[in-house]
Each structure stands twice: as C-alpha cells, then as structure tokens.
N, C-alpha and C. Protein backbone atom coordinates (compact mmCIF):
# COMPACT_ATOMS: atom_id res chain seq x y z
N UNK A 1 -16.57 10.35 -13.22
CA UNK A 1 -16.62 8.89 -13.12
C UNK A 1 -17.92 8.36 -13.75
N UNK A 2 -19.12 9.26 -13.71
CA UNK A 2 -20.12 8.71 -13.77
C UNK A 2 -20.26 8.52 -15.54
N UNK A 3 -19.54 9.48 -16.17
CA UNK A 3 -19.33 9.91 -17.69
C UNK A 3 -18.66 8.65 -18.25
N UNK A 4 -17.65 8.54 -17.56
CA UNK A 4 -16.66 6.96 -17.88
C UNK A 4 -17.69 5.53 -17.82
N UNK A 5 -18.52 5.76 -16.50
CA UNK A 5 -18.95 3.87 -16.74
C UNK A 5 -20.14 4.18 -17.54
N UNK A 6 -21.05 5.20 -17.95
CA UNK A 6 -21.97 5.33 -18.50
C UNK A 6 -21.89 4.83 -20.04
N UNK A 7 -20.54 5.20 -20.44
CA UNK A 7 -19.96 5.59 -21.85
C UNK A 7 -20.53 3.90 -22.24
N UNK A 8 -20.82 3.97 -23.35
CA UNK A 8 -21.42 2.72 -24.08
C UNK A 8 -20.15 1.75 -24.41
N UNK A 9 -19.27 2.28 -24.85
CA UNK A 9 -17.56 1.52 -25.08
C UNK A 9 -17.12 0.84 -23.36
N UNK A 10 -17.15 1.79 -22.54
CA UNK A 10 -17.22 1.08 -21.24
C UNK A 10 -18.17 0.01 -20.59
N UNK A 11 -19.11 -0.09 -20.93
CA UNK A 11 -20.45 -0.79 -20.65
C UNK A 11 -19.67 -2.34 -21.72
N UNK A 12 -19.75 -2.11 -23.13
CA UNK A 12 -19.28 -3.34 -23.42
C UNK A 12 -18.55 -3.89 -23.50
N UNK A 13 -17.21 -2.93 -23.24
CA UNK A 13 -15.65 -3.73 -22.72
C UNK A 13 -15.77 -4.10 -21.49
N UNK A 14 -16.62 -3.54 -20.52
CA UNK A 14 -16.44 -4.50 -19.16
C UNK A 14 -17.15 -5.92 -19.21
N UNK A 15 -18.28 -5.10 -19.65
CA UNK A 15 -19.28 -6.60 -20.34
C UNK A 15 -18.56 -7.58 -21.09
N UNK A 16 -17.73 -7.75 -21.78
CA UNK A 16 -17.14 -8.77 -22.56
C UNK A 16 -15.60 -9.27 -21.73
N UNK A 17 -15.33 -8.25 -20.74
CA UNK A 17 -14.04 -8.87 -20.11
C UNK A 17 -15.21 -9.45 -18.69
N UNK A 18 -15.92 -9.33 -18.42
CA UNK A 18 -16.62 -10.02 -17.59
C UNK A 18 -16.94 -11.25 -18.28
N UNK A 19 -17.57 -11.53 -19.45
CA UNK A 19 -17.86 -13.12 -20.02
C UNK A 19 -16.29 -13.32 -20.21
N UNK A 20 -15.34 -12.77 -20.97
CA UNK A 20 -14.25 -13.80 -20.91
C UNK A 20 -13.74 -14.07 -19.50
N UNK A 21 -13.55 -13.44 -18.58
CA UNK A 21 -13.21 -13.94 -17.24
C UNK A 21 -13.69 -15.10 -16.31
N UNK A 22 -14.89 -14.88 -16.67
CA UNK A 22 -16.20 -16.15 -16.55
C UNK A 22 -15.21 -17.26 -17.37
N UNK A 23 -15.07 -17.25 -18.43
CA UNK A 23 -14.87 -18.11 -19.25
C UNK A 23 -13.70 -18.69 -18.78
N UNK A 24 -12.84 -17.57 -18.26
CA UNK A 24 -11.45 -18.30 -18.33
C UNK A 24 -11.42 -19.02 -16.55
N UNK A 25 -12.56 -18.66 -15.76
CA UNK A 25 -12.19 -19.11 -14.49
C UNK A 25 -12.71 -20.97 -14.69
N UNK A 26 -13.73 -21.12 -15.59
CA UNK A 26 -14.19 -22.62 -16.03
C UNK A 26 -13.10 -23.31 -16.36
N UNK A 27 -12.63 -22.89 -17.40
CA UNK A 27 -11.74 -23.27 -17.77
C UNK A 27 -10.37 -23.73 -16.75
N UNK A 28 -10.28 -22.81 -16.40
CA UNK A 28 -8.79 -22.95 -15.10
C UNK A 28 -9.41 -23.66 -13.93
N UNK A 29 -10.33 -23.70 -13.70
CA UNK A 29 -11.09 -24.57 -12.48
C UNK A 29 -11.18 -25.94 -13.26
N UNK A 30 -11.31 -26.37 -14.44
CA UNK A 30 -11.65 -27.63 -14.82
C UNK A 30 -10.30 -28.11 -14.97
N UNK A 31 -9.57 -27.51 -15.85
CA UNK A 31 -7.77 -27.84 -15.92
C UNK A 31 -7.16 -28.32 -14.49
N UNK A 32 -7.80 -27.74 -13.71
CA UNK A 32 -6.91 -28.09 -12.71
C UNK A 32 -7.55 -28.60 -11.56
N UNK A 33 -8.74 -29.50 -12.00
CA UNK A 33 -9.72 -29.80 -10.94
C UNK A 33 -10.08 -29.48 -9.60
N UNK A 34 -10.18 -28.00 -9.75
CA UNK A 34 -10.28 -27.39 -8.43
C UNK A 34 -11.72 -27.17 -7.60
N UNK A 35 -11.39 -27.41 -6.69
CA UNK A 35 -13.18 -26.88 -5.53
C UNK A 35 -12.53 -25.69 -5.32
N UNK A 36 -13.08 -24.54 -5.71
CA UNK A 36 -12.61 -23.48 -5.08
C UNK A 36 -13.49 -22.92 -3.85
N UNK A 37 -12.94 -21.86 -3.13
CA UNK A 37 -13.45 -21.43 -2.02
C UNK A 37 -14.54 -20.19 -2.19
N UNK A 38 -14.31 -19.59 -2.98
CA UNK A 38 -14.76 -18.36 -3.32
C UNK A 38 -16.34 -18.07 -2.37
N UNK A 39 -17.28 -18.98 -3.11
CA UNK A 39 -18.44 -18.89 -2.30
C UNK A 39 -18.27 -19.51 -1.21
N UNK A 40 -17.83 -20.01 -0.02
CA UNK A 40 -17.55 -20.40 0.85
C UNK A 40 -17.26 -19.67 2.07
N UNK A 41 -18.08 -19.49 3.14
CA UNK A 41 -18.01 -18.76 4.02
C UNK A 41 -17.74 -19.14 5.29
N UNK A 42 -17.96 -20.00 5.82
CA UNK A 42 -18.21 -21.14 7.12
C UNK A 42 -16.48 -21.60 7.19
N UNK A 43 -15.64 -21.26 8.03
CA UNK A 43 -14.07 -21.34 8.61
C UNK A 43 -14.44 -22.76 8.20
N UNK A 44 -15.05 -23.82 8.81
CA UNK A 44 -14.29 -24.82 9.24
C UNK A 44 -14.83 -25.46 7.36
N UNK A 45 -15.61 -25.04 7.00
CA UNK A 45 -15.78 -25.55 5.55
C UNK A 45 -14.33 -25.23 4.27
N UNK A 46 -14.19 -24.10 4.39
CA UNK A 46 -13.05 -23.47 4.21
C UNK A 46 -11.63 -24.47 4.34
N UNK A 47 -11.56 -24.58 5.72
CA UNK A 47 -10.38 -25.34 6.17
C UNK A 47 -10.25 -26.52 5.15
N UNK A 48 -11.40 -27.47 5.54
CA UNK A 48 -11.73 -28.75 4.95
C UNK A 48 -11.23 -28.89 3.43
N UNK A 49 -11.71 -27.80 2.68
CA UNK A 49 -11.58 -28.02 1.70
C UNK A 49 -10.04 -27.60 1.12
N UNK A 50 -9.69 -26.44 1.55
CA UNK A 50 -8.18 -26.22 1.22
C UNK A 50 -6.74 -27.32 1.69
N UNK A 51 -7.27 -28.27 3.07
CA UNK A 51 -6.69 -29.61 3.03
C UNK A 51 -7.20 -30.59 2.80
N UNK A 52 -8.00 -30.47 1.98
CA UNK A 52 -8.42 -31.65 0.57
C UNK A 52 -7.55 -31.00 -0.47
N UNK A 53 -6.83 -30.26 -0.78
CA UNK A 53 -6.42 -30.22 -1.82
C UNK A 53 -4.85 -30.16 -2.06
N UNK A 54 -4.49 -31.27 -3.39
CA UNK A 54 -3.40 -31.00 -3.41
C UNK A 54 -2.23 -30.17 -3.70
N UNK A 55 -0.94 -29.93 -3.01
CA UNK A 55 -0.23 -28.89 -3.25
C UNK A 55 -0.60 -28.07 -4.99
N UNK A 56 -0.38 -29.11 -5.44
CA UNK A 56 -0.83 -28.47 -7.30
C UNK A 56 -2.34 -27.48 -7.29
N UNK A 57 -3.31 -28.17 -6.74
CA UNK A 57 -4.32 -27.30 -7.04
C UNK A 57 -4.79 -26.12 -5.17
N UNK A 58 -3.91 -26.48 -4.51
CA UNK A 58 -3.56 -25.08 -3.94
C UNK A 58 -2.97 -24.28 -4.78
N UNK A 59 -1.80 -24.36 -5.63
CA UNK A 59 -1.08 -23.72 -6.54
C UNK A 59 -1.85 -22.98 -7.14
N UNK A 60 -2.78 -23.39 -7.82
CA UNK A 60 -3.50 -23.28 -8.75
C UNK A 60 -4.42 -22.28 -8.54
N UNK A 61 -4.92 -22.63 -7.31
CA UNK A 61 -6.25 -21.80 -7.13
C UNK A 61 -5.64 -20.67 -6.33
N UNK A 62 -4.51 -20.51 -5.99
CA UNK A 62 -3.74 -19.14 -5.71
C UNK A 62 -3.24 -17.90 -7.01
N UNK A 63 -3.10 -19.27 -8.22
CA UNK A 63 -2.81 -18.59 -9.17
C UNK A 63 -3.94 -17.87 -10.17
N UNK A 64 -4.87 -18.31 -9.70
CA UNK A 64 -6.30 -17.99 -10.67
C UNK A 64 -6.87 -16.80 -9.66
N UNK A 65 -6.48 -17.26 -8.21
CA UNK A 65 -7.23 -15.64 -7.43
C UNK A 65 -6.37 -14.66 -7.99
N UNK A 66 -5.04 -14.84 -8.30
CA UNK A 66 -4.15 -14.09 -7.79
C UNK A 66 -4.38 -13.21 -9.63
N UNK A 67 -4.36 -14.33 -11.00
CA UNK A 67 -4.19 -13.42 -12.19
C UNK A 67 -5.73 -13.38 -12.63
N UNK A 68 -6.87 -13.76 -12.61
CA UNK A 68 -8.16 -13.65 -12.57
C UNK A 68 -8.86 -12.95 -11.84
N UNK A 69 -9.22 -13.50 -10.56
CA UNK A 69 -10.39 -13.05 -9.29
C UNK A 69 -9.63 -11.58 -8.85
N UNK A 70 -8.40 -11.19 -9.38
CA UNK A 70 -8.38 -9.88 -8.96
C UNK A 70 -9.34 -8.66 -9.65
N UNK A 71 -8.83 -9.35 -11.11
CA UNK A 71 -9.59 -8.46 -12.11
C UNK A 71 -11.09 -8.33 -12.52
N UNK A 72 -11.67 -9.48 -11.92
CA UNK A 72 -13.62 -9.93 -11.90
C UNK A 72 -14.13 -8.91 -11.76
N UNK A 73 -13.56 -8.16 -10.20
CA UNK A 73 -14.85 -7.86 -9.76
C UNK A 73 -14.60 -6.15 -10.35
N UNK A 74 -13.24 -5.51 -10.67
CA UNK A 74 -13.42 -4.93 -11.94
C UNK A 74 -13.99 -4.58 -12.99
N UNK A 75 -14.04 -5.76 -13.32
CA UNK A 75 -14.83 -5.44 -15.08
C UNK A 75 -16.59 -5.96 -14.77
N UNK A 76 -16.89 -7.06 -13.57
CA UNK A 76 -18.30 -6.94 -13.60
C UNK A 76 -18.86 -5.61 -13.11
N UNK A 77 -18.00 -4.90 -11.68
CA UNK A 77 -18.52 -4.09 -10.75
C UNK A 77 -18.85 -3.13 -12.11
N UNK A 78 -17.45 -2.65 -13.08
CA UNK A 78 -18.25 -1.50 -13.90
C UNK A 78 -19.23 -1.97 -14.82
N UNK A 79 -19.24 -3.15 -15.18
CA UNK A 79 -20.11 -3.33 -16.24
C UNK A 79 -21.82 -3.42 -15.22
N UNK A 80 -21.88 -3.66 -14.03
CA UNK A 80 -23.07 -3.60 -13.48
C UNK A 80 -23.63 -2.17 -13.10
N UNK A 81 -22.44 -1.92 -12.58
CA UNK A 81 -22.35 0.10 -12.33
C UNK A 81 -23.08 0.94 -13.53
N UNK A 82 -22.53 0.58 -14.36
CA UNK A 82 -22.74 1.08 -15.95
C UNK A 82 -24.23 1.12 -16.32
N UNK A 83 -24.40 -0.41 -16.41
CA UNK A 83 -25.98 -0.03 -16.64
C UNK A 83 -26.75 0.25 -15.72
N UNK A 84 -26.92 0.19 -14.12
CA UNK A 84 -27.42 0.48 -13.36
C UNK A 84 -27.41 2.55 -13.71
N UNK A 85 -26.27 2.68 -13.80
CA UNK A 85 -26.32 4.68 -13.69
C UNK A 85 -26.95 4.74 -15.47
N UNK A 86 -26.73 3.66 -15.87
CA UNK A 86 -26.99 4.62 -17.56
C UNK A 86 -28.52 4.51 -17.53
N UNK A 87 -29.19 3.52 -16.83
CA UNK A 87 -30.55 3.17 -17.66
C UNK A 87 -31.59 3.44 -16.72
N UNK A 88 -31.01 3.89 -14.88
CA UNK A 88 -31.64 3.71 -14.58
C UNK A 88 -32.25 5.56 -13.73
N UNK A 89 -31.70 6.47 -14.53
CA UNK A 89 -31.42 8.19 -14.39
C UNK A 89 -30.70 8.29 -13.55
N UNK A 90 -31.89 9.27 -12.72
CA UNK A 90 -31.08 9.77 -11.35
C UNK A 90 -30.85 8.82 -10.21
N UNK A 91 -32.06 8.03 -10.32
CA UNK A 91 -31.66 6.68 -9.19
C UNK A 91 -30.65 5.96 -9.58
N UNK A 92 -30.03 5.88 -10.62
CA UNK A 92 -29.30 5.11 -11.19
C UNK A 92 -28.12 5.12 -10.06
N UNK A 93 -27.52 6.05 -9.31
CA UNK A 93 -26.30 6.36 -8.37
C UNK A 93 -27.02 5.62 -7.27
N UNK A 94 -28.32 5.61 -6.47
CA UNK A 94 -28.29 4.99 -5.28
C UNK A 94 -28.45 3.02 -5.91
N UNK A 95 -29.38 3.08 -6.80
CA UNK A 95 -29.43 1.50 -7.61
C UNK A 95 -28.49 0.60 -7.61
N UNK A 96 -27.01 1.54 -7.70
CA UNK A 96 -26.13 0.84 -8.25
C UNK A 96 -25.10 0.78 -7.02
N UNK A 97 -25.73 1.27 -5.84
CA UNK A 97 -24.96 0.60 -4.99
C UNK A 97 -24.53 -0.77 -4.59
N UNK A 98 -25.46 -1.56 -4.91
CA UNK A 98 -24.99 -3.16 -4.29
C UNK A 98 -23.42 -3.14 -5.46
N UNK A 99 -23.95 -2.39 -6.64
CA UNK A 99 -22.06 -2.99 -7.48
C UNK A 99 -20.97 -1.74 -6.76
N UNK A 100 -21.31 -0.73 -6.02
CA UNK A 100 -20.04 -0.18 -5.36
C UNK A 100 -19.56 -0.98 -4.28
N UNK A 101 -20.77 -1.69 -3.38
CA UNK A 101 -20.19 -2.46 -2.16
C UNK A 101 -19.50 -3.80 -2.97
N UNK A 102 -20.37 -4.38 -3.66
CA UNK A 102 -19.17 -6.17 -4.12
C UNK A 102 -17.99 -6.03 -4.50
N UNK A 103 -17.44 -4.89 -5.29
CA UNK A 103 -15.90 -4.51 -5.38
C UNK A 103 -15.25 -4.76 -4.58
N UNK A 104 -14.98 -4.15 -3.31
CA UNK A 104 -13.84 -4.15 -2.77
C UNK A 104 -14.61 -5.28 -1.71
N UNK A 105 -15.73 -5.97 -1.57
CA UNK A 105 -15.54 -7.46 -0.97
C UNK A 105 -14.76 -8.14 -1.68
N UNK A 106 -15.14 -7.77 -2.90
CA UNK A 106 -14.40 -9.29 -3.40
C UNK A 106 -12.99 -9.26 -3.83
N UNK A 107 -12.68 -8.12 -3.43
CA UNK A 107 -11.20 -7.42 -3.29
C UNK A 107 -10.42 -7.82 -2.03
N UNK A 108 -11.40 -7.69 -0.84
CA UNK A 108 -10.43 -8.17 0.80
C UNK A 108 -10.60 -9.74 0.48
N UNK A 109 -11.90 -10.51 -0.31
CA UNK A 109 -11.79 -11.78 -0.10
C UNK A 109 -10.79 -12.52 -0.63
N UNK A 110 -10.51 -12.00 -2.33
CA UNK A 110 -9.19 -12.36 -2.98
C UNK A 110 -7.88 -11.90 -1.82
N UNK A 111 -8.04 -11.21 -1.39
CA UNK A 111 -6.63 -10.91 -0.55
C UNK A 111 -6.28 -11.95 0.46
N UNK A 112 -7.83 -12.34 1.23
CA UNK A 112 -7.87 -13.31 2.27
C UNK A 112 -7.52 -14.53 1.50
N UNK A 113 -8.08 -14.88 0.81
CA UNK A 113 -8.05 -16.60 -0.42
C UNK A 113 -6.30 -16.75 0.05
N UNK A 114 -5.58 -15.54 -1.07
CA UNK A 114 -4.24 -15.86 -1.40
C UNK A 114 -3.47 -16.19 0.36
N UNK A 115 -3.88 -15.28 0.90
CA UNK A 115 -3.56 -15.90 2.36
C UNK A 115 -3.75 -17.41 3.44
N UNK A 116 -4.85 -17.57 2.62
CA UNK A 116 -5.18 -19.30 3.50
C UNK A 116 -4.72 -19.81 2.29
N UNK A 117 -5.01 -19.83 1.05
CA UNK A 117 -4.27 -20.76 0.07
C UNK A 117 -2.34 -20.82 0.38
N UNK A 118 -1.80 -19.79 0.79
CA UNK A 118 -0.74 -20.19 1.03
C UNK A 118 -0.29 -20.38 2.43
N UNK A 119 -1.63 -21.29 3.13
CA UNK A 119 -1.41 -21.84 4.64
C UNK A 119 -1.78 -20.66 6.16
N UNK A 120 -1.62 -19.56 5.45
CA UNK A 120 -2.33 -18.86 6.92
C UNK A 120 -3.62 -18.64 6.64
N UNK A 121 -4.27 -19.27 7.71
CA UNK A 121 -5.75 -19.36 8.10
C UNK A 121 -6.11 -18.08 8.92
N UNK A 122 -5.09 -17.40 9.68
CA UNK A 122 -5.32 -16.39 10.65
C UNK A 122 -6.80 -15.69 10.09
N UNK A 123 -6.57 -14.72 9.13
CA UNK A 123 -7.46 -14.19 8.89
C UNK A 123 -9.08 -14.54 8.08
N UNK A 124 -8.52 -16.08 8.23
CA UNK A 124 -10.02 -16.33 7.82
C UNK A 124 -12.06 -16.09 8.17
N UNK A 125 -11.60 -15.36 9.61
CA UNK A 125 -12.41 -15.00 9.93
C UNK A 125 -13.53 -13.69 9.09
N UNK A 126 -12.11 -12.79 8.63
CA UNK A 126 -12.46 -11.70 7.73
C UNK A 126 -13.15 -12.36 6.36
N UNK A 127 -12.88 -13.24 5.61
CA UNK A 127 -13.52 -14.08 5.08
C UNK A 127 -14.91 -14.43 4.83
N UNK A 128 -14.66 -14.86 6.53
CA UNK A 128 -15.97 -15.26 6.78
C UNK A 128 -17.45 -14.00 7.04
N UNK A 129 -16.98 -12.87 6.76
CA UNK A 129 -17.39 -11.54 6.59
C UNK A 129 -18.13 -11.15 5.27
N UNK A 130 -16.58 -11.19 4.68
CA UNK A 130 -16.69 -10.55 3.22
C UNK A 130 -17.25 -11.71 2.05
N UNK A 131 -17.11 -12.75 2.49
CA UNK A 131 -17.85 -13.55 1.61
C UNK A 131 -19.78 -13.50 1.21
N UNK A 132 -20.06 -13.31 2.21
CA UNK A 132 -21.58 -13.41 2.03
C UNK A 132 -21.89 -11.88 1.47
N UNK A 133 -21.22 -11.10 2.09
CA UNK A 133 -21.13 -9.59 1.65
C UNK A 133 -21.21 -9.33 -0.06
N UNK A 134 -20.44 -10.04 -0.14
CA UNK A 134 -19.76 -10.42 -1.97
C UNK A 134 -21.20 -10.96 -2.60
N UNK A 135 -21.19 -12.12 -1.78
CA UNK A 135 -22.83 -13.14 -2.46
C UNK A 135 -23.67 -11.99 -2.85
N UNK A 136 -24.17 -11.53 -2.09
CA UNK A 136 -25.39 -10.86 -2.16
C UNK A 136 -25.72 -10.17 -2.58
N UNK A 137 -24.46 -8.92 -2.51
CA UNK A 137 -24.39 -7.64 -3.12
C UNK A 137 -24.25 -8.16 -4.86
N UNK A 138 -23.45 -9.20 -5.09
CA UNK A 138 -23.23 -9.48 -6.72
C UNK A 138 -24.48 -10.21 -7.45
N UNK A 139 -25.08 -10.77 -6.41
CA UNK A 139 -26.47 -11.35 -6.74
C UNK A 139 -27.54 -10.32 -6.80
N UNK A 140 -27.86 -9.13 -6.00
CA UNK A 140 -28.16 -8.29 -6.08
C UNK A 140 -27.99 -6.76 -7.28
N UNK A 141 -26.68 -6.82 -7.76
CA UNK A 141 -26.30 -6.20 -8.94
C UNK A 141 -26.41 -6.83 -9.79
N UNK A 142 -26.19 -8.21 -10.13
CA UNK A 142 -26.46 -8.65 -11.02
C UNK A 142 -28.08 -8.92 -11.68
N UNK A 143 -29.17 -8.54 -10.76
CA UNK A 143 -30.39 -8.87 -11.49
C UNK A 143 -30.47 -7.13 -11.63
N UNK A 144 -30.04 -6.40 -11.40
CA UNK A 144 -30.52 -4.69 -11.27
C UNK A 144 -29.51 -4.94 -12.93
N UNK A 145 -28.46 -5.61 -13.38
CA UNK A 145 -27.85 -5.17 -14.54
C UNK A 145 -29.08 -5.72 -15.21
N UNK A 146 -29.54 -7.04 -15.24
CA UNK A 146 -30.33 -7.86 -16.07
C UNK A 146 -31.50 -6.70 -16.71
N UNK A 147 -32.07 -6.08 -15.70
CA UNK A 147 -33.05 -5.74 -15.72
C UNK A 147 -32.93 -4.17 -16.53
N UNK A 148 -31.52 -3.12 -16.63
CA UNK A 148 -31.14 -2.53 -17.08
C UNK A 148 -31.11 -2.56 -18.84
N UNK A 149 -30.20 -4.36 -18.92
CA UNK A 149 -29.87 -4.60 -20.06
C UNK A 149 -31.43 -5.13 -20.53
N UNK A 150 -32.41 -5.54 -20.24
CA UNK A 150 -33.80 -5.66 -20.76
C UNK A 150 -34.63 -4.21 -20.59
N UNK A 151 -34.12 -3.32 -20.11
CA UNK A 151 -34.54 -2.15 -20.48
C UNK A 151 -33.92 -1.58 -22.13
N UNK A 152 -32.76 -1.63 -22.14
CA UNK A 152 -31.94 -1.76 -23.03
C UNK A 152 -32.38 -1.99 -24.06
N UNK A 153 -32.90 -3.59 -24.39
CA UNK A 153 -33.71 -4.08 -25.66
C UNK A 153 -34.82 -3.42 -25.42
N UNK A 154 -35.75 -2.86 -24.70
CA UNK A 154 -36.66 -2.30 -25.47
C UNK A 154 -36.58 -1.09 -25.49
N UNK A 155 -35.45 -0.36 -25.35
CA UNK A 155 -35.33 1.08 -25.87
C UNK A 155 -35.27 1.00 -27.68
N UNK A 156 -34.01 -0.31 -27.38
CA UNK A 156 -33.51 -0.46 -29.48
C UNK A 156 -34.88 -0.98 -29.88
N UNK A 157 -35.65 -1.43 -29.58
CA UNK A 157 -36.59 -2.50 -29.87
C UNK A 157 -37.90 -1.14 -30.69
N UNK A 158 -37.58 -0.49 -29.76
CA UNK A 158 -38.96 0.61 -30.04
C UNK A 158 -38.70 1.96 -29.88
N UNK A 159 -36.96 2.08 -30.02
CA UNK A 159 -35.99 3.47 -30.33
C UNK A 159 -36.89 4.23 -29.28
N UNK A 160 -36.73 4.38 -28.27
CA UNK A 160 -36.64 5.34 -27.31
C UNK A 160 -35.34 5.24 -27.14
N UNK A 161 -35.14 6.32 -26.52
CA UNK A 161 -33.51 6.46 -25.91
C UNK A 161 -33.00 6.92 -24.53
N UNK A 162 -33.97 7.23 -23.72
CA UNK A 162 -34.28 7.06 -22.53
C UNK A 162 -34.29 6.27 -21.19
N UNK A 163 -33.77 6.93 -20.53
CA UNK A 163 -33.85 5.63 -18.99
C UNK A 163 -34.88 5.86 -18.79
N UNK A 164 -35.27 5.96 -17.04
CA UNK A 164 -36.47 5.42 -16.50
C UNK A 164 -37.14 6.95 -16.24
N UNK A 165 -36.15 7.59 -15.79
CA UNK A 165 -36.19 8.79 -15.73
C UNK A 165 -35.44 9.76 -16.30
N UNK A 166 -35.65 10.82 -16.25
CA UNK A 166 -35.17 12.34 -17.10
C UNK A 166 -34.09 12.35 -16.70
N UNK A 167 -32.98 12.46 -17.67
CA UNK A 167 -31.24 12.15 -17.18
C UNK A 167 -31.05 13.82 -16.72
C-alpha cells in the first residue's frame, strides 16, 4: 500500500481529482444554491438548516453527497497520505495519520448527510461526532500535505531527492 500512494502518478492523480472535486462541489453548491451541512456539527443547527431548504436543494445536496462527497475524501485522503509517507521517511506512516483517520469520518458523515437529507434525523447524533473528527483531522492533513509539497519544491529547486529522513 505504502508503494501505491507513494508512487508519484498516484500523488498527482489524487492531487488533481482532489482540485477537480473541489471544483465540481462550487460549482454544484452554486447551481443549486445550497447551504450545505458538511461542516456543521451542532443537531439543532443541522436541523435548521436542512428545513430551510427546499425539496430541490435537499435533492440536490443528497445528490452531490451521494456522486461527489463520497469520492473526496478518497482522492484527498491519498493525495495527503502520499505526500505525508513519500516526503516525510520513516515518520512519514505515523505523520500521516490525521489522513488515515478523516477517511472514513468523512465516510460515516456522507452516510449520515444522505440519511437526514432524506428526512431521518435519528442518527444525527453520530454526525454530531464525526463531523468535528473530519474538521480537524483534514485541517490537520492538510497543512502536513502543504508542508510535504513545499518540501517538494525544494528538493526540484536544489535536486536533492530525499525526504526528511533516510527512506
């Protein structure tokens, strides 16, 4: 596994299906003037906002968890995974934990979404779990990629080829 997200072809196909996914959730959030829930953790905020919205952009935002937000945390988790194990050696496996945990949050949260978007609230509590779980850990992988991919430029920058440590 570690051979697969390391691989440089993996690093920039996740990387580029991560910006188009980005791209396409703007897009489908503006088309269809949606507040989505995603960052949203607090039940009764949650509630509020999913009956503010009309049947169409309930539709909508069931349909964007359901053919989008499944596949996100996919292509970011490996593309953060990736450079975290490629750049960062042997630490690179404990580093890159915050992108093993945001996966499958943001995996039960899409599961939970499609469930209150189509009217059961039951499990919104789980939600109210996995959401901040998601925040943090992706906010957290995401500056460990930053900091990978600016390792990155100055490997090309000054041809070392090296992580941080002895692979």
């Amino acid at each position: 596994m570690r051979s697969f997200l390391t691989d440089g072809k993996t690093i920039v196909w996740s990387g580029l299906a991560f910006v188009a996914l980005t791209i396409g959730f703007g897009i489908w959030i503006q088309q269809n003037d949606l507040h989505i829930i995603d960052e949203i953790s607090d039940p009764d905020q949650i509630r509020a906002v999913v009956e503010a919205m009309t049947p169409e952009q309930m539709s909508a935002h069931w349909w964007m968890t359901l053919v989008l937000d499944y596949f996100y945390p996919l292509a970011y988790g490996t593309f953060f995974a990736g450079l975290a194990l490629r750049y960062f050696g042997v630490s690179g496996i404990w580093i890159a934990v915050p992108s093993i945990i945001v996966v499958p949050a943001d995996i039960v949260e899409n599961t939970i979404q499609l469930f209150i978007l189509s009217g059961d609230f039951s499990l919104i509590w789980v939600k109210a779990i996995a959401t901040p779980i998601k925040l943090v850990s992706f906010i957290v992988a995401a500056l460990i990629a930053l900091g990978a991919l600016a390792f990155a430029v100055y490997q090309r920058l000054t041809g070392h080829e090296q992580g941080f440590e002895e692979k």
